[in-house]
Protein backbone atom coordinates (compact mmCIF):
# COMPACT_ATOMS: atom_id res chain seq x y z
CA UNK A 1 4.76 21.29 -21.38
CA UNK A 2 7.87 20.15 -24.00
CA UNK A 3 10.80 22.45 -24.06
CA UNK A 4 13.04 21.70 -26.88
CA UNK A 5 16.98 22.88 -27.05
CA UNK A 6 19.44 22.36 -29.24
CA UNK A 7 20.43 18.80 -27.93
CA UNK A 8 18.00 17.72 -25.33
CA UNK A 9 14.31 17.54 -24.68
CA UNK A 10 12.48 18.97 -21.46
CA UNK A 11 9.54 17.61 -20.84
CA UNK A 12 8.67 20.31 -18.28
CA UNK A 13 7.39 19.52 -14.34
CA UNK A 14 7.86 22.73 -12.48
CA UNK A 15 8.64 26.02 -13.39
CA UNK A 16 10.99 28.02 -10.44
CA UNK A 17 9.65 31.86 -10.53
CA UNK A 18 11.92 34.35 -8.59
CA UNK A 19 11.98 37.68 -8.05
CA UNK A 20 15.10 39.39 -7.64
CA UNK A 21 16.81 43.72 -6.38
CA UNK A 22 20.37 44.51 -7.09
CA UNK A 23 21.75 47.65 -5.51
CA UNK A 24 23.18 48.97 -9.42
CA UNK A 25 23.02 48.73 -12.77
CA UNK A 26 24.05 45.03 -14.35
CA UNK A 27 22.47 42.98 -17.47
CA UNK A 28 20.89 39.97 -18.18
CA UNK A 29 24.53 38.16 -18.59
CA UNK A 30 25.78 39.18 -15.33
CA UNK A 31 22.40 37.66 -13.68
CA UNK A 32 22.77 34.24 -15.37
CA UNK A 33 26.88 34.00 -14.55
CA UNK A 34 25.47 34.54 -10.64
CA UNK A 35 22.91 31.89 -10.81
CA UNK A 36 25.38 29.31 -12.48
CA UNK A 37 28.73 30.95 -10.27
CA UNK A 38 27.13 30.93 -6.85
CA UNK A 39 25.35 27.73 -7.20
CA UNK A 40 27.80 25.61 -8.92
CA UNK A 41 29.70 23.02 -6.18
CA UNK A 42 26.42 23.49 -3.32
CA UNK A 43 25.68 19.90 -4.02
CA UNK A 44 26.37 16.99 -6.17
CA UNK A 45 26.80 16.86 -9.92
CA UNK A 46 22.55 15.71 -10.03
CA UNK A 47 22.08 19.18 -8.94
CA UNK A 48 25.28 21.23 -10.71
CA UNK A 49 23.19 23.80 -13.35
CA UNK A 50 25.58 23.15 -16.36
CA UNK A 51 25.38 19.16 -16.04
CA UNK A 52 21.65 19.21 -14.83
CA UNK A 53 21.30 21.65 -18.96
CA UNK A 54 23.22 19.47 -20.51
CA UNK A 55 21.44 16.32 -19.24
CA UNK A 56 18.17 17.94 -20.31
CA UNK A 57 16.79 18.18 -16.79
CA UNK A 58 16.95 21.68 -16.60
CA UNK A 59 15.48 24.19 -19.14
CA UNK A 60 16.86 27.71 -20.52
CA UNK A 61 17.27 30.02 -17.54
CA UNK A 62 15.06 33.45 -18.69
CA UNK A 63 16.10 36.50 -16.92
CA UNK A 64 13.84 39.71 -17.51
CA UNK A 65 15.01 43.01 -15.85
CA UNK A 66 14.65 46.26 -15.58
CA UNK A 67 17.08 49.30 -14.68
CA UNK A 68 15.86 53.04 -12.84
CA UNK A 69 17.72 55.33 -10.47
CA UNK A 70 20.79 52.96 -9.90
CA UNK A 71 18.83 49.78 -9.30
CA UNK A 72 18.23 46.86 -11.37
CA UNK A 73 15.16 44.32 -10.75
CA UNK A 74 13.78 41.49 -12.28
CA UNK A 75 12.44 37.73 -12.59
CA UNK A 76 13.96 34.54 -13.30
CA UNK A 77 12.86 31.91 -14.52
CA UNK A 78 13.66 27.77 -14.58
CA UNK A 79 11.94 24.81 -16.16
CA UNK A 80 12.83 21.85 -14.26
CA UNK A 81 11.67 18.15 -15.15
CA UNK A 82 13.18 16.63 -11.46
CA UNK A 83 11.32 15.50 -8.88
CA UNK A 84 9.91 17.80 -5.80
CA UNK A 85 12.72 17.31 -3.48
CA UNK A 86 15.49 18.36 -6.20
CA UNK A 87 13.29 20.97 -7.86
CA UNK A 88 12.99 22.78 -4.15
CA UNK A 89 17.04 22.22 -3.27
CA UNK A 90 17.57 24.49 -7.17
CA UNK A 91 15.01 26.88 -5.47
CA UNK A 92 16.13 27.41 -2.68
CA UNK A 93 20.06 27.55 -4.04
CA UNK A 94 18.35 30.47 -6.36
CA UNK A 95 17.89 32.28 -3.36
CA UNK A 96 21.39 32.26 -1.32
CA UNK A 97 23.13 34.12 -4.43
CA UNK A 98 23.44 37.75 -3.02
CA UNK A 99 25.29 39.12 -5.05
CA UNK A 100 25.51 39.97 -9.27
CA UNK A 101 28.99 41.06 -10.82
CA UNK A 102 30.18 43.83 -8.25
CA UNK A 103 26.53 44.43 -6.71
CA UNK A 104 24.96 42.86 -3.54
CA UNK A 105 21.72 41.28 -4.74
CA UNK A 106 18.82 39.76 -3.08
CA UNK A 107 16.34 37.26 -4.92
CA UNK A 108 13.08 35.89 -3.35
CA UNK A 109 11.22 32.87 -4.91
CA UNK A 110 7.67 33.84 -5.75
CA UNK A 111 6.57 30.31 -6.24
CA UNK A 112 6.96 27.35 -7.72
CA UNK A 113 4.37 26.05 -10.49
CA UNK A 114 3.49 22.24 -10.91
CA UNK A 115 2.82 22.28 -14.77
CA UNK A 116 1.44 18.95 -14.73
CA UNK A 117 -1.45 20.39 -12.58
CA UNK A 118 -3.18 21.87 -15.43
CA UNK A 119 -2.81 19.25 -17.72
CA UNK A 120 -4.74 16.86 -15.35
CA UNK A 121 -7.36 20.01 -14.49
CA UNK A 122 -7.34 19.64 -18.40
CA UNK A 123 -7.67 15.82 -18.60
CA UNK A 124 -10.55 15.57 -15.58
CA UNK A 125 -12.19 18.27 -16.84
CA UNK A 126 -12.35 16.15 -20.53
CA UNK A 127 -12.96 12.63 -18.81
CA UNK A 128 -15.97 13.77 -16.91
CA UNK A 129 -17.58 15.41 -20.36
CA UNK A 130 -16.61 11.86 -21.90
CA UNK A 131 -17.92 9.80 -18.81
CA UNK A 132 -21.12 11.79 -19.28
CA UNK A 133 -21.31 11.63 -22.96
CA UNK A 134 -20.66 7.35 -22.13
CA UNK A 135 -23.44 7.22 -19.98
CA UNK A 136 -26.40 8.68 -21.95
CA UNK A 137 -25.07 6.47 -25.04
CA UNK A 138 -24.26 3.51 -22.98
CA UNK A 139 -27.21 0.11 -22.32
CA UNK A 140 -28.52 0.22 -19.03
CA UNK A 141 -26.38 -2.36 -17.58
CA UNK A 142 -23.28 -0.66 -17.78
CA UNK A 143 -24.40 0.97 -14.54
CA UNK A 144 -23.31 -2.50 -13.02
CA UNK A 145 -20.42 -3.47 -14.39
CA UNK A 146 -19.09 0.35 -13.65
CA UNK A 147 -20.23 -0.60 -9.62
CA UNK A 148 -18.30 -4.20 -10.07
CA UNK A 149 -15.18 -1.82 -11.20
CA UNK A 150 -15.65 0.69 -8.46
CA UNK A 151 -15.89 -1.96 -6.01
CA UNK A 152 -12.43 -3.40 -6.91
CA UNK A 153 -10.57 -0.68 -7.13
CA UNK A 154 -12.18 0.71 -3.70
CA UNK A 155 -10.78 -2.86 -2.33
CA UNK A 156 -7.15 -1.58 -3.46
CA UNK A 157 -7.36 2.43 -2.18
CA UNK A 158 -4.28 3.46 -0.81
CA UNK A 159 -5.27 3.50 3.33
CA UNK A 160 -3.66 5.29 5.89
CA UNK A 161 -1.52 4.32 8.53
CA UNK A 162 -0.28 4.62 12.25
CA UNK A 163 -0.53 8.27 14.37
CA UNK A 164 1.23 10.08 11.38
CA UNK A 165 -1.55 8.69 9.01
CA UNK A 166 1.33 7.03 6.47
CA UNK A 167 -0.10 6.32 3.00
CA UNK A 168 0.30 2.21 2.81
CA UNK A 169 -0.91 -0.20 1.00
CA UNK A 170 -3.89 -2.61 2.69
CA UNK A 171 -1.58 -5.60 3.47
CA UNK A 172 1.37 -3.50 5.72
CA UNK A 173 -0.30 -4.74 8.96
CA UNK A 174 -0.65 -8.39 8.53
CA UNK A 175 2.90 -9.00 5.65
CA UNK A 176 6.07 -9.96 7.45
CA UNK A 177 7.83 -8.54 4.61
CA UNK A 178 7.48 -4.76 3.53
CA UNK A 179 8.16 -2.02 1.66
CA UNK A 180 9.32 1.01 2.56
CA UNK A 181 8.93 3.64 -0.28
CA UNK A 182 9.34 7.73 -0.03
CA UNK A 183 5.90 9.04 -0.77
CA UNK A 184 2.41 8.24 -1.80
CA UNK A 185 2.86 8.35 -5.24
CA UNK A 186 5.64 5.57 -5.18
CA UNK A 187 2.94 3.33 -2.79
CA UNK A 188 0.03 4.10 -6.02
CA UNK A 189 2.42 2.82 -8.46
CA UNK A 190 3.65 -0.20 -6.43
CA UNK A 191 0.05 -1.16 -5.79
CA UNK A 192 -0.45 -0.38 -9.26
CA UNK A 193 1.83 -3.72 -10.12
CA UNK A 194 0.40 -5.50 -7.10
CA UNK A 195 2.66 -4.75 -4.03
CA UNK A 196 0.26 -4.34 -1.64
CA UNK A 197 2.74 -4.60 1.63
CA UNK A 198 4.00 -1.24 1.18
CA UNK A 199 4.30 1.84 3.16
CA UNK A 200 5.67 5.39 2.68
CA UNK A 201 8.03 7.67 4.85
CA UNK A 202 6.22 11.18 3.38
CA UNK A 203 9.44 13.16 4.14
CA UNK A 204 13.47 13.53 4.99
CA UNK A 205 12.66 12.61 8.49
CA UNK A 206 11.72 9.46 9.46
CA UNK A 207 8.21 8.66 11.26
CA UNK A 208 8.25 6.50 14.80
CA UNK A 209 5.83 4.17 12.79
CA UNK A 210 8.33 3.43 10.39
CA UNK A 211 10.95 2.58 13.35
CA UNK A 212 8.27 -0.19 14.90
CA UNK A 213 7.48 -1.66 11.61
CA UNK A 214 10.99 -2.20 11.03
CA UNK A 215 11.93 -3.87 14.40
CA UNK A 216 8.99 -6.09 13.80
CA UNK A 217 8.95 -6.92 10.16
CA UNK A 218 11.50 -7.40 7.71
CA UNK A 219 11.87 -4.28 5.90
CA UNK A 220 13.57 -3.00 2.41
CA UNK A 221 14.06 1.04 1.50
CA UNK A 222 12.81 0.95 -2.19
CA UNK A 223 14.39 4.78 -2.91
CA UNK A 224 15.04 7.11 -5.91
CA UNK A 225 17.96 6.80 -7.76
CA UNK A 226 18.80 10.36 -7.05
CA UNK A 227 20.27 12.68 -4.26
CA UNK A 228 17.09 12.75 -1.98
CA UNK A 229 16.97 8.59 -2.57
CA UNK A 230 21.24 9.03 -1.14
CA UNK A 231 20.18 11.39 2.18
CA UNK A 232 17.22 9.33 3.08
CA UNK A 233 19.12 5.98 2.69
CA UNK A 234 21.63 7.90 5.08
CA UNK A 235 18.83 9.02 7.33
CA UNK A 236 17.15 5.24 7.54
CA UNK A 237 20.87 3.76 8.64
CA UNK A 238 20.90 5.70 11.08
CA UNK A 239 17.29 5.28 12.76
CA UNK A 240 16.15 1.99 11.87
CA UNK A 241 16.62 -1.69 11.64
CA UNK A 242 16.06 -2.35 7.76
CA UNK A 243 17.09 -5.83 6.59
CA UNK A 244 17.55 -4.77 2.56
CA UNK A 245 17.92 -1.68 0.57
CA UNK A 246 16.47 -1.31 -3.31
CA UNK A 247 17.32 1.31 -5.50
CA UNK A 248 15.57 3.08 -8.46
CA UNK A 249 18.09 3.23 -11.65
CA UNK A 250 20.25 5.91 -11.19
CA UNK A 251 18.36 9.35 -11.95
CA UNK A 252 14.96 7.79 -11.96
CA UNK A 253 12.27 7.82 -9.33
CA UNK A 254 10.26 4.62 -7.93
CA UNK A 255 6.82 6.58 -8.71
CA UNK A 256 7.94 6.89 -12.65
CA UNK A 257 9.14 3.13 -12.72
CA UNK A 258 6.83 0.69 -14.97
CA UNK A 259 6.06 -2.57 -13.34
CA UNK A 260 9.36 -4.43 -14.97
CA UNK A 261 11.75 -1.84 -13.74
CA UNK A 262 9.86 -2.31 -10.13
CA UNK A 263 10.59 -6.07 -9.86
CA UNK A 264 13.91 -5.61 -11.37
CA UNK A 265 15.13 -3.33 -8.67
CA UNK A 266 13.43 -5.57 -5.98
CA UNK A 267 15.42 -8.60 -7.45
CA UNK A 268 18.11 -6.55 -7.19
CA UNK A 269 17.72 -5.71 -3.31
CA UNK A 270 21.24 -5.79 -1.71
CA UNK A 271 21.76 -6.63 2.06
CA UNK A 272 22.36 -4.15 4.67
CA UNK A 273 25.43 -6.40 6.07
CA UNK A 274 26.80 -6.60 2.73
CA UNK A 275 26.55 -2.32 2.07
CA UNK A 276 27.92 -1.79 5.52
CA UNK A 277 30.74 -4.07 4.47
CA UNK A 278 31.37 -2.22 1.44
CA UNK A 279 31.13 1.55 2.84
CA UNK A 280 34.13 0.14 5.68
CA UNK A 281 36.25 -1.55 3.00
CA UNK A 282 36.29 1.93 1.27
CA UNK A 283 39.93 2.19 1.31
CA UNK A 284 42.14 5.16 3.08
CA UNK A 285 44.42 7.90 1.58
CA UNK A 286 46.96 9.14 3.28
CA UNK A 287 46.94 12.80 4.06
CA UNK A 288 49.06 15.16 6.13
CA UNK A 289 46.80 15.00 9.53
CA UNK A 290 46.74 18.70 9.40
CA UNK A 291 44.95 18.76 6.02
CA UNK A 292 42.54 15.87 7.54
CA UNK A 293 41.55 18.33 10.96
CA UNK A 294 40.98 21.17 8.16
CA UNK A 295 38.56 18.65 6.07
CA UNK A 296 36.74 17.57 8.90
CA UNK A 297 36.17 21.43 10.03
CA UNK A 298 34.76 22.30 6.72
CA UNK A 299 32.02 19.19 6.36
CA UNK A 300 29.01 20.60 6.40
CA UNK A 301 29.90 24.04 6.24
CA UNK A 302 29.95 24.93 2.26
CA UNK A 303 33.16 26.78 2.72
CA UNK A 304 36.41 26.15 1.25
CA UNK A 305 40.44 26.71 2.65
CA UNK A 306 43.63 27.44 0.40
CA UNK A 307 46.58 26.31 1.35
CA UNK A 308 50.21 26.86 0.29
CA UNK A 309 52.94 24.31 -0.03
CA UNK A 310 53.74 24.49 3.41
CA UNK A 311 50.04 23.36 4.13
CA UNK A 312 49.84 26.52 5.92
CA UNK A 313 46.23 28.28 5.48
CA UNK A 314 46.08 31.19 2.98
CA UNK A 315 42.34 31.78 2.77
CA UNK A 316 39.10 30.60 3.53
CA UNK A 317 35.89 31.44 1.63
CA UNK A 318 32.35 30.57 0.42
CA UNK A 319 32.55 27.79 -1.62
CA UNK A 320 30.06 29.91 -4.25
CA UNK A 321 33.36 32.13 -4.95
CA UNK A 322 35.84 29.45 -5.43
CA UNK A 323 36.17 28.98 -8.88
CA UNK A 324 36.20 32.68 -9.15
CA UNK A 325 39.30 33.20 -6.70
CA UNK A 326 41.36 30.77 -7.45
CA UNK A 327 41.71 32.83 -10.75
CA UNK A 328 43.21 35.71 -8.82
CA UNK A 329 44.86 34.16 -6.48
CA UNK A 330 48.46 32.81 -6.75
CA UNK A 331 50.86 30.42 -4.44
CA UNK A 332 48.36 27.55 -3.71
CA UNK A 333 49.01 24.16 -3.60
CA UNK A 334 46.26 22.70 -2.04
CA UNK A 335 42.89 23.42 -1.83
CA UNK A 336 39.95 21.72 0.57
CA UNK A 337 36.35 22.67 0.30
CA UNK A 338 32.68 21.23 1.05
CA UNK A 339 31.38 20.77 -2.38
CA UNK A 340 32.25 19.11 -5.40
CA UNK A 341 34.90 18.86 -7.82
CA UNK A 342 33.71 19.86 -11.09
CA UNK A 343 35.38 19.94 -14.23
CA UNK A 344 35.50 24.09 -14.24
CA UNK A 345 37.47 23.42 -10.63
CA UNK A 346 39.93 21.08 -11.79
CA UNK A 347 40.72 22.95 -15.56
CA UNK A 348 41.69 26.01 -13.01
CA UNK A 349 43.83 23.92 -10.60
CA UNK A 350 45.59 22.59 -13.76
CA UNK A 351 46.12 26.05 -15.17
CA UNK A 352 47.23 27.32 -11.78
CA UNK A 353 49.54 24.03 -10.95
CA UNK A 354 47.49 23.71 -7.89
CA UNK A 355 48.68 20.08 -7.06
CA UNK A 356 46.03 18.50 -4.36
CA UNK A 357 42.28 19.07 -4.62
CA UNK A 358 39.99 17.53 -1.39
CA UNK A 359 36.39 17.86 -1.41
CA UNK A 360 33.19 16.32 -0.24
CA UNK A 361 32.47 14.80 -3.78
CA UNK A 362 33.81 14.05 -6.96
CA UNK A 363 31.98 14.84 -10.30
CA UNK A 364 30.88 11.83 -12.43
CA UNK A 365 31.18 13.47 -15.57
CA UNK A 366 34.95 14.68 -14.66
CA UNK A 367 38.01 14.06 -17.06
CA UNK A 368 40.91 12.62 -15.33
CA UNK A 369 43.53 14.85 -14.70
CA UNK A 370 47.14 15.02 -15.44
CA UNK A 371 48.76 16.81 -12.86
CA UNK A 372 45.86 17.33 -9.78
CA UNK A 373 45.59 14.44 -7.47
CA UNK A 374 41.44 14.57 -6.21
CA UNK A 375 40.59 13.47 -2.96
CA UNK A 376 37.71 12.83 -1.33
CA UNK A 377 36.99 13.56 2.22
CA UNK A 378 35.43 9.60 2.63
CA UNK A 379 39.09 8.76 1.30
CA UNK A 380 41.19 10.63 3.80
CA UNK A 381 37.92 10.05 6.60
CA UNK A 382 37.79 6.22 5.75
CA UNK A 383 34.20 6.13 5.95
């Protein structure tokens, strides 16, 4: 499925479906400015609704509703062309907003539909009427040259691996070199260009067999270029000995890559000493230590703090509602939150002469600013 806007073109993967009750009476408007309010700053800017439009990675958002006896329900729907991983973190973000305008809300996802499914139903459905239609036309002896086929391509079948039954390719036992990709359908396309000394981590955590292979073999993570390629990375550093680390260009996944792109990013490969190296050399900013204990409070927690110019706490909130109350509120100087700074952030710290703004992560897309210093929590951290 092709969705076409007014810049961009979707080529559609999954379509999010989600049902949603709001205790009063609120229209379609008021839905959407939830979905984009409440979600904006959850993660990084490869998952911020308003960059992930304009990019073309995200379709129109269509809200239906309906309003009886002081309550308003309805659906909503998004057309998504990211990968699974991304696709599910949108999902599930759909489903923390509780509430719409002045009404608390509840939305439920109803599922999540893999349009690509019924184009190859389609396509299967058409090559066995055309594998049919080949045979009664075809001489006799195509029979055997369709077994020699078969035979090579059963020689190459993706093969399972260790207790957790990893998809790999047939040479991961007996290389001294391999690959370590994130699902099956990045080992099918590496075998596809005729890396057969690969093996896949099929999820965020990773398997014991993975953890042997890499004390005993030399080992490179061949990841996304996106946000789920960034936490596994994190995850592997942690748990295992890999030597090398190879990235997909930046928004693209390994599975999607054509056979150039594949040995380009291999060539590529960067040394684990050498990343290390550069993650410590990440230089320090100073910042009052009281602001630094307030940072490292709020990691992982989604919330933000205002602070006056006495660094003394005003406020602390979801980060969801920041954008929206730092509208109303006056006196702050400083503001720390778990999220990231986004352009919509930083025009309302300018307009408010709000002087410091620390979060987890800045925004790519962001235009410097005049009179806001950003910080970054791996700035004041030094990590």
């Amino acid at each position: 499925m092709t969705l076409t806007g007014s810049s961009q073109t979707l080529t559609v993967k999954y379509v999010i479906r989600a049902r949603f009750e709001i205790e009063g009476v609120v229209e379609k408007p008021d839905v959407v400015g939830a979905i984009f309010g409440q979600t904006e700053g959850l993660f990084g800017p490869e998952l911020d609704l308003r960059e992930l439009q304009k990019s073309g990675r995200v379709g129109r958002i269509e809200i239906e509703l309906h309003s009886r006896q002081d309550k308003t329900t309805g659906t909503i729907t998004i057309p998504t062309s990211m990968d699974r991983v991304s696709t599910a973190l949108i999902a599930a973000s759909i489903e923390s907003i509780n509430r719409v305008g002045p009404c608390s809300a509840k939305v439920t996802l109803e599922k999540i539909e893999d349009v690509r499914e019924a184009r190859r139903k389609a396509i299967i459905d058409r090559a066995k009427e055309i594998l049919q239609q080949w045979t009664i036309e075809s001489m006799p002896s195509v029979d055997e040259v369709f077994k020699e086929v078969a035979e090579t391509l059963k020689a190459a079948k993706v093969q399972k691996y260790g207790p957790e039954e990893l998809s790999a390719g047939p040479d991961i036992a007996n290389s001294k070199e391999i690959i370590i990709v994130e699902g099956r359908a990045d080992v099918v396309n590496l075998m596809r260009c005729g890396l057969y000394n690969v093996i896949a981590l099929e999820g965020a955590k990773v398997p014991e067999t993975i953890k042997k292979l890499c004390n005993e073999k030399e080992a490179t993570a061949f990841l996304d270029g996106d946000r789920g390629g960034d936490l596994i990375l994190k995850e592997l550093l942690q748990v295992t000995n890999i030597k090398y680390v190879a990235r997909a260009p930046r928004g693209k996944e390994v599975e999607e890559l054509n056979c150039k792109e594949i040995f380009d990013s291999l060539e590529a490969k960067v040394p684990l000493e050498e990343l290390l190296k550069h993650r410590r050399e990440k230089p320090r900013v100073s910042v009052p230590a009281e602001v630094i204990q307030i940072a490292k409070e709020l990691n992982g927690t989604l919330e933000a703090v205002l602070l006056n110019e006495n660094l003394k706490p005003i406020e602390r909130l979801p980060v969801s509602q920041l954008a929206e109350r730092l509208q109303q509120v006056s006196g702050v100087d400083t503001i720390v939150f778990d999220g990231i700074i986004t352009q919509r952030i930083v025009d309302i710290a300018s307009e408010k002469n709000i002087k410091h703004v620390i979060a987890a992560r800045i925004s790519e897309a962001l235009k410097p600013p005049l009179n806001v210093q950003l910080t970054t929590f791996s700035e004041i951290f030094g990590d």
